[in-house]
PDB file of N, CA and C in Angstrom:
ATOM      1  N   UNK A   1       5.654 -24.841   1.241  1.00  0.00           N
ATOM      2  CA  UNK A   1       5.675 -23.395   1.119  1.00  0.00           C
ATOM      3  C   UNK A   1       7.130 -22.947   0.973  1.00  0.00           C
ATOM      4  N   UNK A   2       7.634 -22.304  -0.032  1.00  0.00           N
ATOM      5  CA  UNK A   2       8.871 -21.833   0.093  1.00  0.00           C
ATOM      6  C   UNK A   2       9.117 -20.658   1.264  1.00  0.00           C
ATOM      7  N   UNK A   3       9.927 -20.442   1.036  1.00  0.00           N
ATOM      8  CA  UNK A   3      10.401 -19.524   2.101  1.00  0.00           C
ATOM      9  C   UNK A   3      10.385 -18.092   2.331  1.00  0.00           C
ATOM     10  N   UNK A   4      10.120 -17.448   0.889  1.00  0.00           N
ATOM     11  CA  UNK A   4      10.178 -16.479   0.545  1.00  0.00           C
ATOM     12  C   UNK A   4       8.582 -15.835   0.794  1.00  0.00           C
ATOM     13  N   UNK A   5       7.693 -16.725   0.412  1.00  0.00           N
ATOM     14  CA  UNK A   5       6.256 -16.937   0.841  1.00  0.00           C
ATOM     15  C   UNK A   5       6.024 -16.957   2.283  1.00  0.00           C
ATOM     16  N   UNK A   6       6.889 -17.667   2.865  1.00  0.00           N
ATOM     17  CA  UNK A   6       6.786 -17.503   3.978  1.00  0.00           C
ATOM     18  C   UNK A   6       6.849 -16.131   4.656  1.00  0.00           C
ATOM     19  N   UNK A   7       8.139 -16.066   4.212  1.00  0.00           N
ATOM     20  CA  UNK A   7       8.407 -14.687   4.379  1.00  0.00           C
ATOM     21  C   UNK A   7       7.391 -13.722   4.755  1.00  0.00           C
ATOM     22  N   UNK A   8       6.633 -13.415   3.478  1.00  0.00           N
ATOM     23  CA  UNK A   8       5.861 -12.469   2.907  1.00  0.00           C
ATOM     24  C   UNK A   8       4.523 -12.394   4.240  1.00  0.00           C
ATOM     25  N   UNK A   9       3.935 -13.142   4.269  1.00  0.00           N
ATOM     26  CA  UNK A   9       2.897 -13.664   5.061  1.00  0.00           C
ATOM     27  C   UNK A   9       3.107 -13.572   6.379  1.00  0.00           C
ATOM     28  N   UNK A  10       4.398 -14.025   7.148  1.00  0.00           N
ATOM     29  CA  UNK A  10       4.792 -13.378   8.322  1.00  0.00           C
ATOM     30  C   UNK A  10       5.192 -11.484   8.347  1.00  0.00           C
ATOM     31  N   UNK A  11       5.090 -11.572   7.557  1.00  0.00           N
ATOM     32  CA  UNK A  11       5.350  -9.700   7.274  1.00  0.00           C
ATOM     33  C   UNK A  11       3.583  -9.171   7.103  1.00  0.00           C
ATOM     34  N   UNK A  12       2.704  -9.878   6.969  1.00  0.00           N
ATOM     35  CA  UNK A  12       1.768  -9.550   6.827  1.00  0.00           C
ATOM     36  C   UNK A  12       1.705  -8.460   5.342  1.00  0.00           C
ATOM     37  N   UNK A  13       2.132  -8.959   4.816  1.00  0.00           N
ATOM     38  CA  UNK A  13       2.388  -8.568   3.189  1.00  0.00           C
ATOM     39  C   UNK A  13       1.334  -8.763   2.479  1.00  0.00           C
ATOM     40  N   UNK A  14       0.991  -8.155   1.587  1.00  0.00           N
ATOM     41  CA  UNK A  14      -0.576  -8.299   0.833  1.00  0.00           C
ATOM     42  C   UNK A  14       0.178  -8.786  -1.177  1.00  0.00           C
ATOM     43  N   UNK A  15       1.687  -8.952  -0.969  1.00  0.00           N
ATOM     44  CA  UNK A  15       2.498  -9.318  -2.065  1.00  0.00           C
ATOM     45  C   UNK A  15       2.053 -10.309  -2.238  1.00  0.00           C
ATOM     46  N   UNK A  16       2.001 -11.402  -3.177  1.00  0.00           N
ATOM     47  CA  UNK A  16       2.194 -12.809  -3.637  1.00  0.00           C
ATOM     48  C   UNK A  16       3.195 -13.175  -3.565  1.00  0.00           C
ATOM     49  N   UNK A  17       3.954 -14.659  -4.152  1.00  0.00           N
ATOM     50  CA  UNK A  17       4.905 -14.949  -4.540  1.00  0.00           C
ATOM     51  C   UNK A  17       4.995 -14.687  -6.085  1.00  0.00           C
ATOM     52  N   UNK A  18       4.107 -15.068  -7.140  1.00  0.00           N
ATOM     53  CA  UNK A  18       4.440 -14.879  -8.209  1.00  0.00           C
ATOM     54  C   UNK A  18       4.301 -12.984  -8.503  1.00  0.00           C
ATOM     55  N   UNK A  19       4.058 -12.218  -7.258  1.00  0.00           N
ATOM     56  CA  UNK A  19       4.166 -10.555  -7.859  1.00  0.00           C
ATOM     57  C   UNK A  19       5.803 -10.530  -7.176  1.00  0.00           C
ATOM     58  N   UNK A  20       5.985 -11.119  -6.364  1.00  0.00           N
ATOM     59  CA  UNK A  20       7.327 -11.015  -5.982  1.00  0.00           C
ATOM     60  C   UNK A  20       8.624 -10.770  -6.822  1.00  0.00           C
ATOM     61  N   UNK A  21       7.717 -12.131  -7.427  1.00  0.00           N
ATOM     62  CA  UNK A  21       8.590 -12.557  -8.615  1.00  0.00           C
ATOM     63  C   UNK A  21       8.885 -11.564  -9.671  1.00  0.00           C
ATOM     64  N   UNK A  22       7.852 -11.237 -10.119  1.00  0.00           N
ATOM     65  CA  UNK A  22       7.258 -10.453 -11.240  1.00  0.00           C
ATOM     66  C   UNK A  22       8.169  -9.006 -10.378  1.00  0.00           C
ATOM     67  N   UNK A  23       8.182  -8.508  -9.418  1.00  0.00           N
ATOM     68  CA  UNK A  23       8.565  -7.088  -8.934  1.00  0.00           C
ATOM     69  C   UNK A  23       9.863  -7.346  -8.967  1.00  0.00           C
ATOM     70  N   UNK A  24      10.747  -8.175  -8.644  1.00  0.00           N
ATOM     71  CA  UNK A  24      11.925  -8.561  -8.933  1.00  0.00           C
ATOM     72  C   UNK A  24      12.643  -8.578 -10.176  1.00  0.00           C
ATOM     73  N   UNK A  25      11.702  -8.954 -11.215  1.00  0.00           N
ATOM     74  CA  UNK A  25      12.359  -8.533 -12.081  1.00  0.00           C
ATOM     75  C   UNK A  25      12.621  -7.081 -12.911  1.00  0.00           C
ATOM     76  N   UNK A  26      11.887  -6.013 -12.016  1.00  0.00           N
ATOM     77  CA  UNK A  26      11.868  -5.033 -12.058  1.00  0.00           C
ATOM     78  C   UNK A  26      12.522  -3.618 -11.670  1.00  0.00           C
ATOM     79  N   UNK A  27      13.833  -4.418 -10.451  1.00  0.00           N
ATOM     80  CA  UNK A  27      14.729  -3.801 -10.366  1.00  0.00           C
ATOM     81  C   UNK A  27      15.736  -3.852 -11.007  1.00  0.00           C
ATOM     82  N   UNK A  28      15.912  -2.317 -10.799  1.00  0.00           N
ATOM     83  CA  UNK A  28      17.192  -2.140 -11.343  1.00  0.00           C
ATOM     84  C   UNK A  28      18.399  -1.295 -10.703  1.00  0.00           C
ATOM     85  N   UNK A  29      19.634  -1.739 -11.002  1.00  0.00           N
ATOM     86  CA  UNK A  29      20.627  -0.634  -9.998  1.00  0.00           C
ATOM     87  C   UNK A  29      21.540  -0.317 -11.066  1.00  0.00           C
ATOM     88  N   UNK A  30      22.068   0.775 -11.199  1.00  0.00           N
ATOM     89  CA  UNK A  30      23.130   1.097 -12.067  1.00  0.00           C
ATOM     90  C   UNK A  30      24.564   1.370 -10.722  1.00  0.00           C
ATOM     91  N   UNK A  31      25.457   0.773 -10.813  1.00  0.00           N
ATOM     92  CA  UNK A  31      26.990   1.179  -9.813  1.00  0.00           C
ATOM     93  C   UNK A  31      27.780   2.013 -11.025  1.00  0.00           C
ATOM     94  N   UNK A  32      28.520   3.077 -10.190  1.00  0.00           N
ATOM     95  CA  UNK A  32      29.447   3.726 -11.296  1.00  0.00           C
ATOM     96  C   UNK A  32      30.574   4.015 -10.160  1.00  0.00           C
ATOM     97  N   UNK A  33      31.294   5.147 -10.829  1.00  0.00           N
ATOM     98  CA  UNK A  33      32.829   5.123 -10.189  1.00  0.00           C
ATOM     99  C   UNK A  33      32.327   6.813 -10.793  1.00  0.00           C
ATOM    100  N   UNK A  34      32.302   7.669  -9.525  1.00  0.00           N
ATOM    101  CA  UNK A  34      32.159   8.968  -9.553  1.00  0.00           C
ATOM    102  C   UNK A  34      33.347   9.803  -9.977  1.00  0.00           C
ATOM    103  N   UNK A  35      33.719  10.800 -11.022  1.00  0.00           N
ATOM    104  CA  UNK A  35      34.982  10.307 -11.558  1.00  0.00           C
ATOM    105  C   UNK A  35      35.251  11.927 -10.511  1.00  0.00           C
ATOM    106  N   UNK A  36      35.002  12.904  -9.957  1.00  0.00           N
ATOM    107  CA  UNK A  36      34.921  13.569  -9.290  1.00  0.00           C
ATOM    108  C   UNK A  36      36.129  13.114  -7.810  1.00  0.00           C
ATOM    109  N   UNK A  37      35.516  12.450  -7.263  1.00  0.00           N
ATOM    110  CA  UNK A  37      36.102  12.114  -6.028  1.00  0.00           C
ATOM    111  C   UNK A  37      36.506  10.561  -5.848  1.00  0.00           C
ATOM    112  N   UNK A  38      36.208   9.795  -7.268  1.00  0.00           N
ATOM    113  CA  UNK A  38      36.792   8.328  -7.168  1.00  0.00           C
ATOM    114  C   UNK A  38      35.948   7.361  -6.780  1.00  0.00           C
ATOM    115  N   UNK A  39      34.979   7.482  -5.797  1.00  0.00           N
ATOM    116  CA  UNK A  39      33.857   7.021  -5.033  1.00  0.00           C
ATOM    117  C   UNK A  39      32.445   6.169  -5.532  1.00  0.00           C
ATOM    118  N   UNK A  40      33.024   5.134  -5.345  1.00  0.00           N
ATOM    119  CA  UNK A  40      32.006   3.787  -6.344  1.00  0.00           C
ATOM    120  C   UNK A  40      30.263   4.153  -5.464  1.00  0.00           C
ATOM    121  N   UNK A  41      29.846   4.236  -6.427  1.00  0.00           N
ATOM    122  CA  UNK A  41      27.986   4.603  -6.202  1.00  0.00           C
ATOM    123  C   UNK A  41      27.198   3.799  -6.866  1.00  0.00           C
ATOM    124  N   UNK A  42      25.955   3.013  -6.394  1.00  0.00           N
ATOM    125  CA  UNK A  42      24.943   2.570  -6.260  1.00  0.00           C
ATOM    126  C   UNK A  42      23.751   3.559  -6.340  1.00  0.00           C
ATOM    127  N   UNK A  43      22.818   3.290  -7.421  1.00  0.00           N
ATOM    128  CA  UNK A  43      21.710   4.218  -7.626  1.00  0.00           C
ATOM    129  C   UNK A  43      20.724   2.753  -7.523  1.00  0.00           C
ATOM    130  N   UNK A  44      19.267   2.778  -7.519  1.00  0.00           N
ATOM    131  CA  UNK A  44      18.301   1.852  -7.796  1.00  0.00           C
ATOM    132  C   UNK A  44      17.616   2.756  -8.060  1.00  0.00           C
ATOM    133  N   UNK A  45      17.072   2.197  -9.723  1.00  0.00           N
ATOM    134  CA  UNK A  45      16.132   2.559 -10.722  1.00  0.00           C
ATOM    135  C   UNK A  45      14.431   3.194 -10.312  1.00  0.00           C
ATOM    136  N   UNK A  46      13.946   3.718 -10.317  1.00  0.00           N
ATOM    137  CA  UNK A  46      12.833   3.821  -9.636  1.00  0.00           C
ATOM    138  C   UNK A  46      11.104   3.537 -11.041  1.00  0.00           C
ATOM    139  N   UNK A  47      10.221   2.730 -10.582  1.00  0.00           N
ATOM    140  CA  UNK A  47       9.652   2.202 -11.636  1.00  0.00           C
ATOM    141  C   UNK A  47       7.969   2.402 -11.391  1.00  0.00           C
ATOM    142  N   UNK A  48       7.425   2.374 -11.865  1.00  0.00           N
ATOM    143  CA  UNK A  48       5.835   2.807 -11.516  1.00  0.00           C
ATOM    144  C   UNK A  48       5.734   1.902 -10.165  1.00  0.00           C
ATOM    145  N   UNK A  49       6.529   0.511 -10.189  1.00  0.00           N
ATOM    146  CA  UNK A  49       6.052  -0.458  -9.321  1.00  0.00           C
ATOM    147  C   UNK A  49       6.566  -0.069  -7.667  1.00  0.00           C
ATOM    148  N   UNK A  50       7.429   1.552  -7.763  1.00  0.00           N
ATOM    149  CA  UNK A  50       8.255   1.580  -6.595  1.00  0.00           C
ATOM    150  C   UNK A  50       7.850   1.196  -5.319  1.00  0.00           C
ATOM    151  N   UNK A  51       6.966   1.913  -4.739  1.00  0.00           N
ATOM    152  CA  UNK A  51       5.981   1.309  -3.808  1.00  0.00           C
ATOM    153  C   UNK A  51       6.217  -0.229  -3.244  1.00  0.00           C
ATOM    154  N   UNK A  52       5.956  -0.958  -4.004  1.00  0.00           N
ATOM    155  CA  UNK A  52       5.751  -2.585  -3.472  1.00  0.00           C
ATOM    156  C   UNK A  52       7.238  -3.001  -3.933  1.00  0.00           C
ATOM    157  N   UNK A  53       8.064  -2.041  -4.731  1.00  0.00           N
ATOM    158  CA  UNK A  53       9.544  -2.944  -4.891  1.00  0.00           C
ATOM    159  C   UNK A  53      10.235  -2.315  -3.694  1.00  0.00           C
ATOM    160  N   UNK A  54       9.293  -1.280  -2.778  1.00  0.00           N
ATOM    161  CA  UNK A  54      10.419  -0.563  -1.500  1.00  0.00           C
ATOM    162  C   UNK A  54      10.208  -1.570  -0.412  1.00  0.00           C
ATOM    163  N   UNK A  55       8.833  -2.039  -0.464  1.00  0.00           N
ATOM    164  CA  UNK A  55       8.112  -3.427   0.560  1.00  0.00           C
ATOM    165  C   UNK A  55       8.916  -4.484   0.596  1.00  0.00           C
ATOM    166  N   UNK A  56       8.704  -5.005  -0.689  1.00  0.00           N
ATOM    167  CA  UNK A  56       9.774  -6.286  -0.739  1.00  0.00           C
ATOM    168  C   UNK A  56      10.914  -5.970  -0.594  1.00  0.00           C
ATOM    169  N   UNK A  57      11.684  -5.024  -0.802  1.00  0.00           N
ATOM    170  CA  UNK A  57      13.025  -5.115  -0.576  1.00  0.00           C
ATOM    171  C   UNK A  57      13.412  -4.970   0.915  1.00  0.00           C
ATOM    172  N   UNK A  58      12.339  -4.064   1.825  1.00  0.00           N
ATOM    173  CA  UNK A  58      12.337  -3.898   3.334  1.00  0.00           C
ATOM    174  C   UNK A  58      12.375  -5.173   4.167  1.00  0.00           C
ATOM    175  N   UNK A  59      11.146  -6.134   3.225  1.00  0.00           N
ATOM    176  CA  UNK A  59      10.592  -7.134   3.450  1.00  0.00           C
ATOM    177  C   UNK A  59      11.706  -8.293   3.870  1.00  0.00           C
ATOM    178  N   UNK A  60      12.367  -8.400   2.735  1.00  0.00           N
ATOM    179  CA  UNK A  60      13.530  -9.354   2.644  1.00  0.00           C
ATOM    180  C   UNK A  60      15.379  -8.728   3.259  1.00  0.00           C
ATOM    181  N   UNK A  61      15.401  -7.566   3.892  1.00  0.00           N
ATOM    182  CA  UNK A  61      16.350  -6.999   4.506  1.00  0.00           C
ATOM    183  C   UNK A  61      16.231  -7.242   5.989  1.00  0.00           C
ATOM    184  N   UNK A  62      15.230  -7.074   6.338  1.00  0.00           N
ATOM    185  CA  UNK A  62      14.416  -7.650   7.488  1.00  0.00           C
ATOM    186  C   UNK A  62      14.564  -8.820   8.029  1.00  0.00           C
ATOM    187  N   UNK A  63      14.743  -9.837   7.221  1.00  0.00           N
ATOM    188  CA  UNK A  63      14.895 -11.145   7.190  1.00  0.00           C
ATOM    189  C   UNK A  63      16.176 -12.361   6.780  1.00  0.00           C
ATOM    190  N   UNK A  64      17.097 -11.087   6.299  1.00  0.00           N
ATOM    191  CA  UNK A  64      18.293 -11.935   5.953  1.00  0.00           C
ATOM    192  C   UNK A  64      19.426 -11.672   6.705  1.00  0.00           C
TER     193      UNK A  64
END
């Protein structure tokens, strides 16, 4: 069992590994440099899949 699976399953996650997978490749973050006040920013993309890409990402913050 990898680990990530593991993961999931001790979280009592209703994810797979291969939707994991599949939701992973579904983020996205754009970083910029706010030209206002200088101040480097982080946005993440938001996608029909948001929902289960907010899980997994909780999922695996949780755990690392």
């Amino acid at each position: 069992m990898l680990e990530l699976e593991r993961i999931l399953k001790t979280a009592g996650s209703k994810i797979s590994l291969d939707r994991a997978r599949f939701l992973a490749e579904k983020i996205y973050q754009i970083d910029y440099v706010n030209p206002y006040d200088n101040k480097r920013k982080s946005v993440l993309l938001h996608t029909k899949e948001q929902p289960e890409v907010a899980e997994l990402l909780d999922i695996i913050s949780a755990n690392c």
